[in-house]
C-alpha atoms as a PDB file:
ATOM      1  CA  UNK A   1      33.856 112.890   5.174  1.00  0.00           C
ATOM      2  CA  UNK A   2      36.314 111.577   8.171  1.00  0.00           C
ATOM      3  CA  UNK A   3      34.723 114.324  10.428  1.00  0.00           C
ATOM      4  CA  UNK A   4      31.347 112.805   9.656  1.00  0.00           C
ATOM      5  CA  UNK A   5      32.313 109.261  10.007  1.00  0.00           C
ATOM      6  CA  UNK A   6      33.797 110.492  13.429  1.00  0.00           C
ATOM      7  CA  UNK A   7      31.505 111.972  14.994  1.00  0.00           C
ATOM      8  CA  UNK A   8      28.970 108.781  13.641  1.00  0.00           C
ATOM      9  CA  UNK A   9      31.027 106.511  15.679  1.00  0.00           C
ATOM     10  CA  UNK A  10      31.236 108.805  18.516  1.00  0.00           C
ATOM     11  CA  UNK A  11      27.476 108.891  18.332  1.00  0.00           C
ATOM     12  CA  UNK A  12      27.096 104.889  18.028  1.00  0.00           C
ATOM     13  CA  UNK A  13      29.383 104.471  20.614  1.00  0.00           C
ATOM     14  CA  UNK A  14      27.364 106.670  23.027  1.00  0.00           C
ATOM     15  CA  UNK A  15      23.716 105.697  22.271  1.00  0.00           C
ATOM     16  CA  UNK A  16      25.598 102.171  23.198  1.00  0.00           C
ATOM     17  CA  UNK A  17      26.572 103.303  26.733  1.00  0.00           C
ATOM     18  CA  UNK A  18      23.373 104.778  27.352  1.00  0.00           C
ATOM     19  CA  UNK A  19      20.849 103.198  30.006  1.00  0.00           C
ATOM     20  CA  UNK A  20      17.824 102.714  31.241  1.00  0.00           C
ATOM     21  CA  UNK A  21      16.573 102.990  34.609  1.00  0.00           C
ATOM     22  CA  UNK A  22      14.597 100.335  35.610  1.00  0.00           C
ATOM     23  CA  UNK A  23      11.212 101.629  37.613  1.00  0.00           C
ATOM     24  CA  UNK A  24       9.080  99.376  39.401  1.00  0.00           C
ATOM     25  CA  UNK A  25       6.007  98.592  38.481  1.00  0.00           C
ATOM     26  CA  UNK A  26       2.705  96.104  39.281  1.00  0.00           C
ATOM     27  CA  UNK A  27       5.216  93.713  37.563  1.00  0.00           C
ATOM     28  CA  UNK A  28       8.916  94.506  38.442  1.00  0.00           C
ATOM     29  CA  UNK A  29       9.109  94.655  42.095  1.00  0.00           C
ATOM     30  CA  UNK A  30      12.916  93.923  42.617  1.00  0.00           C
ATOM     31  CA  UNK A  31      16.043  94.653  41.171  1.00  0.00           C
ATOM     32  CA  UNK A  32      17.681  91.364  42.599  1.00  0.00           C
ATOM     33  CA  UNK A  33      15.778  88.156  41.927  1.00  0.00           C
ATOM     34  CA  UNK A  34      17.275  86.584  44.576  1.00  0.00           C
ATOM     35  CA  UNK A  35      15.248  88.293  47.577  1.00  0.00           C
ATOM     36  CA  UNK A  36      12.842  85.943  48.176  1.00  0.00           C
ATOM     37  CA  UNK A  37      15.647  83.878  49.261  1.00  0.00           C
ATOM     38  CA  UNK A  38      17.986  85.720  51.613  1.00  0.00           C
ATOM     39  CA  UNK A  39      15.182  88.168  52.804  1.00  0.00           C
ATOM     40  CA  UNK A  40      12.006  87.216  54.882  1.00  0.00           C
ATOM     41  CA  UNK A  41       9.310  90.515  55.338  1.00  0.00           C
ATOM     42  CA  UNK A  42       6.387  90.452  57.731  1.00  0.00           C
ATOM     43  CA  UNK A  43       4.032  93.313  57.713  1.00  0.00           C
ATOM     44  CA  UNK A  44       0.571  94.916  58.163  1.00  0.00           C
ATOM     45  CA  UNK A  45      -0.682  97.774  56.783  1.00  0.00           C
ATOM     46  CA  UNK A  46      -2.705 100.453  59.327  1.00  0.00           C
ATOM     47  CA  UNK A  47      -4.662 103.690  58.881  1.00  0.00           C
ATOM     48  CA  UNK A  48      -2.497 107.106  59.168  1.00  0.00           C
ATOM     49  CA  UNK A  49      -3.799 108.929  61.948  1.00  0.00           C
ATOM     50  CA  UNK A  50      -5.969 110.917  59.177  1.00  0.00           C
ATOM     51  CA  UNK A  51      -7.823 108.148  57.938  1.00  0.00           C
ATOM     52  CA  UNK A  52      -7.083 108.574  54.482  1.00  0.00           C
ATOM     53  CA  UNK A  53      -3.726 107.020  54.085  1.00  0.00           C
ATOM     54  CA  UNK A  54      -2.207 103.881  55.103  1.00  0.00           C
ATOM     55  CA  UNK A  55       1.209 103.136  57.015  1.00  0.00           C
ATOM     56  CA  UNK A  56       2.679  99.795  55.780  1.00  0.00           C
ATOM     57  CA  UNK A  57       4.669  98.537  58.858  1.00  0.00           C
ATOM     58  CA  UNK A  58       6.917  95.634  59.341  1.00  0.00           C
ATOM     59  CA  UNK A  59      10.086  93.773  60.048  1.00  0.00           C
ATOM     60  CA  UNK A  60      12.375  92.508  57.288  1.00  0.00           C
ATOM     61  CA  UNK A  61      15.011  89.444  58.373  1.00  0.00           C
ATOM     62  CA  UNK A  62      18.173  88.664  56.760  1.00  0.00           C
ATOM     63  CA  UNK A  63      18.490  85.369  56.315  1.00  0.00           C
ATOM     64  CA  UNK A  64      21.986  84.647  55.024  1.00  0.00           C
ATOM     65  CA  UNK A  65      24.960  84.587  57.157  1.00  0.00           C
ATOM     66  CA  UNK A  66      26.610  88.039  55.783  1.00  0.00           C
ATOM     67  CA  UNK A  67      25.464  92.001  56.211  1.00  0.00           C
ATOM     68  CA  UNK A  68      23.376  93.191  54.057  1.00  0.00           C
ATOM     69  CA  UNK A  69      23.865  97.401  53.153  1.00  0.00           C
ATOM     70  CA  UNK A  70      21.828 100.047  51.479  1.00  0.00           C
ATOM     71  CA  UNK A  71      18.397  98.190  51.399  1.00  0.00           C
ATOM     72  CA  UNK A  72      15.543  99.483  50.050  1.00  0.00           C
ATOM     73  CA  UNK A  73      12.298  98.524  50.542  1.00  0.00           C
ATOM     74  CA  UNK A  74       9.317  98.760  47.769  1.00  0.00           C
ATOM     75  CA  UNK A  75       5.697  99.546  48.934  1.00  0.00           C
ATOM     76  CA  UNK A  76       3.049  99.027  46.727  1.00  0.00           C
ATOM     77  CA  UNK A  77      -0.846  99.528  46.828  1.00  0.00           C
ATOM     78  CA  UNK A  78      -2.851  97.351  44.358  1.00  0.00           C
ATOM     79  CA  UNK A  79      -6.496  97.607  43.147  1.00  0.00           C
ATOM     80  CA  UNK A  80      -8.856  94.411  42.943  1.00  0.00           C
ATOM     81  CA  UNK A  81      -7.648  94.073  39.531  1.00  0.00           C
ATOM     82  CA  UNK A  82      -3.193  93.735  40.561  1.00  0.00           C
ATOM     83  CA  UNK A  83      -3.039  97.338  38.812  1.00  0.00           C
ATOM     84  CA  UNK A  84      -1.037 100.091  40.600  1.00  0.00           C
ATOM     85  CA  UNK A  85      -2.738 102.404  42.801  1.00  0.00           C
ATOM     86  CA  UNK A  86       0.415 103.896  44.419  1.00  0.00           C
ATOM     87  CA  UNK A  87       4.279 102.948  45.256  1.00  0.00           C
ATOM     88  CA  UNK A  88       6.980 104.191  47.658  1.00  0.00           C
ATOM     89  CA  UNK A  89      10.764 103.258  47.857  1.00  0.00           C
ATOM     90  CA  UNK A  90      12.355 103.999  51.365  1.00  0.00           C
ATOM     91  CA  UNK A  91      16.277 103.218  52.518  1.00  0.00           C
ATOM     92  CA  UNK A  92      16.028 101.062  55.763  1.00  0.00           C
ATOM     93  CA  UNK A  93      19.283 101.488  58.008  1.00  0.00           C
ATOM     94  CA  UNK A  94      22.860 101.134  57.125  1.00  0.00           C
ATOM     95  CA  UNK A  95      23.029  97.662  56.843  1.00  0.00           C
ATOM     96  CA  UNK A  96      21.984  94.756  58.533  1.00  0.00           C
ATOM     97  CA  UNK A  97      23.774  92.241  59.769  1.00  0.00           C
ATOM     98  CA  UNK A  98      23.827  88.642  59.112  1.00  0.00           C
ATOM     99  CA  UNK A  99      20.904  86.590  60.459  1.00  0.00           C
ATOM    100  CA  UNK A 100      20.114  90.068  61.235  1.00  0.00           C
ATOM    101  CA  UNK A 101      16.491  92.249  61.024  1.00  0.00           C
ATOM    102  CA  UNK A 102      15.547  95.071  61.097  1.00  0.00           C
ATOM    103  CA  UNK A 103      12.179  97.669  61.609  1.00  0.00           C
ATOM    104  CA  UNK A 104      10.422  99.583  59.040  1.00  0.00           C
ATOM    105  CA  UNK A 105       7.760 102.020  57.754  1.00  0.00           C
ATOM    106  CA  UNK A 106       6.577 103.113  54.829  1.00  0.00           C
ATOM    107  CA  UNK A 107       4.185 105.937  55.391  1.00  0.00           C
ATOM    108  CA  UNK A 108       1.038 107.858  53.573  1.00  0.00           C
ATOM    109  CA  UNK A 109       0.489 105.224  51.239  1.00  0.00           C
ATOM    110  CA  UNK A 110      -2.990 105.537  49.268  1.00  0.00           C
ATOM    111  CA  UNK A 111      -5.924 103.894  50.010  1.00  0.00           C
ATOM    112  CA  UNK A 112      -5.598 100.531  47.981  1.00  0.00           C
ATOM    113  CA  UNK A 113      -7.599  96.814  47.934  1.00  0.00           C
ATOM    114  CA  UNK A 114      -4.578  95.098  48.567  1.00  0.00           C
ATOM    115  CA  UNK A 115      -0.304  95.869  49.460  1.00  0.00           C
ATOM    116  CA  UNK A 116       2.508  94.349  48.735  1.00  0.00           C
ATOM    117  CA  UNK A 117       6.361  94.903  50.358  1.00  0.00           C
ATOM    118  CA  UNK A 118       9.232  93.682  48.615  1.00  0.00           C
ATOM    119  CA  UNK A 119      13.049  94.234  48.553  1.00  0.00           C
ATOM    120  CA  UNK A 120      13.420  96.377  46.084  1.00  0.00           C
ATOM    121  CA  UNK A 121      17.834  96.497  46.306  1.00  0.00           C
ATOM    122  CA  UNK A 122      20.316  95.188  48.879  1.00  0.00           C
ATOM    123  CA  UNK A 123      24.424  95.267  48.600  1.00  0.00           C
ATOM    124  CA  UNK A 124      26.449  92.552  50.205  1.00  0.00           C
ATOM    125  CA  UNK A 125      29.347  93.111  52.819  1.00  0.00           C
ATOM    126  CA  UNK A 126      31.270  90.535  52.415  1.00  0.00           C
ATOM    127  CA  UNK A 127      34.531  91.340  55.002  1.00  0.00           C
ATOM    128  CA  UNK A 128      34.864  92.800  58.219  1.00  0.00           C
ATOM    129  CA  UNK A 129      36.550  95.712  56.123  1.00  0.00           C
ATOM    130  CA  UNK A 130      33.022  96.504  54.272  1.00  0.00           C
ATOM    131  CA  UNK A 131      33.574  95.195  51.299  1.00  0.00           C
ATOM    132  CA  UNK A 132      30.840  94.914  48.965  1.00  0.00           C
ATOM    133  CA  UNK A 133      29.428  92.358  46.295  1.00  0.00           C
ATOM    134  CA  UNK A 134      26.413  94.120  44.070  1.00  0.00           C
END
């Protein structure tokens, strides 16, 4: 009976530490609600040199006063309806600075009615040293 109330806890205690990962979607497009705020994107979406695909191509600006590291950007293609055609996560550069920007492309994206480019996740460096806030 111990054994069995054992291993029960040991199997409460697990299913408790147990996670999901979250996966974007036509409604979650960010992991840090903040973005809007300390990140400004400008972009335009062109044909790949196939025809069938589309590059989405832009710059993304750091607004806030501190580096920014391990940003990833979300591309999304939308129907007419908002529903999810097609999605891409890519890593921009190491970091980037504060009041810094910097380039970006997220390639063979599917033909779509509309796109949309968020911040998907960004870690702060908040000392020369690299420390960083998530």
């Amino acid at each position: 009976m111990r054994a069995i109330a054992a291993a029960l806890t040991l199997a409460v205690a697990a299913a408790g530490c147990a996670t999901t990962d979250t996966t974007p979607s036509a409604t979650v497009t960010t992991l840090m609600p903040d973005t809007e705020r300390w990140f400004r994107l400008s972009w335009e979406a062109t044909p790949e040199k196939g025809g069938d695909l589309i590059r989405l191509r832009g710059y993304v600006e750091n607004t806030y006063g501190e580096a920014a590291a391990r940003v990833q950007l979300l591309g999304q293609a939308l129907d007419s309806s908002g529903a999810l055609v097609g999605q891409k996560i890519v890593w921009l550069g190491p970091s980037i600075g504060g009041f810094g920007g910097a380039y970006f492309e997220i390639p063979n994206m599917p033909k779509a009615d509309h796109y949309r480019v968020t911040v998907w996740s960004y870690e702060r460096i908040q000392a020369p040293g690299g420390w960083v806030i998530r």
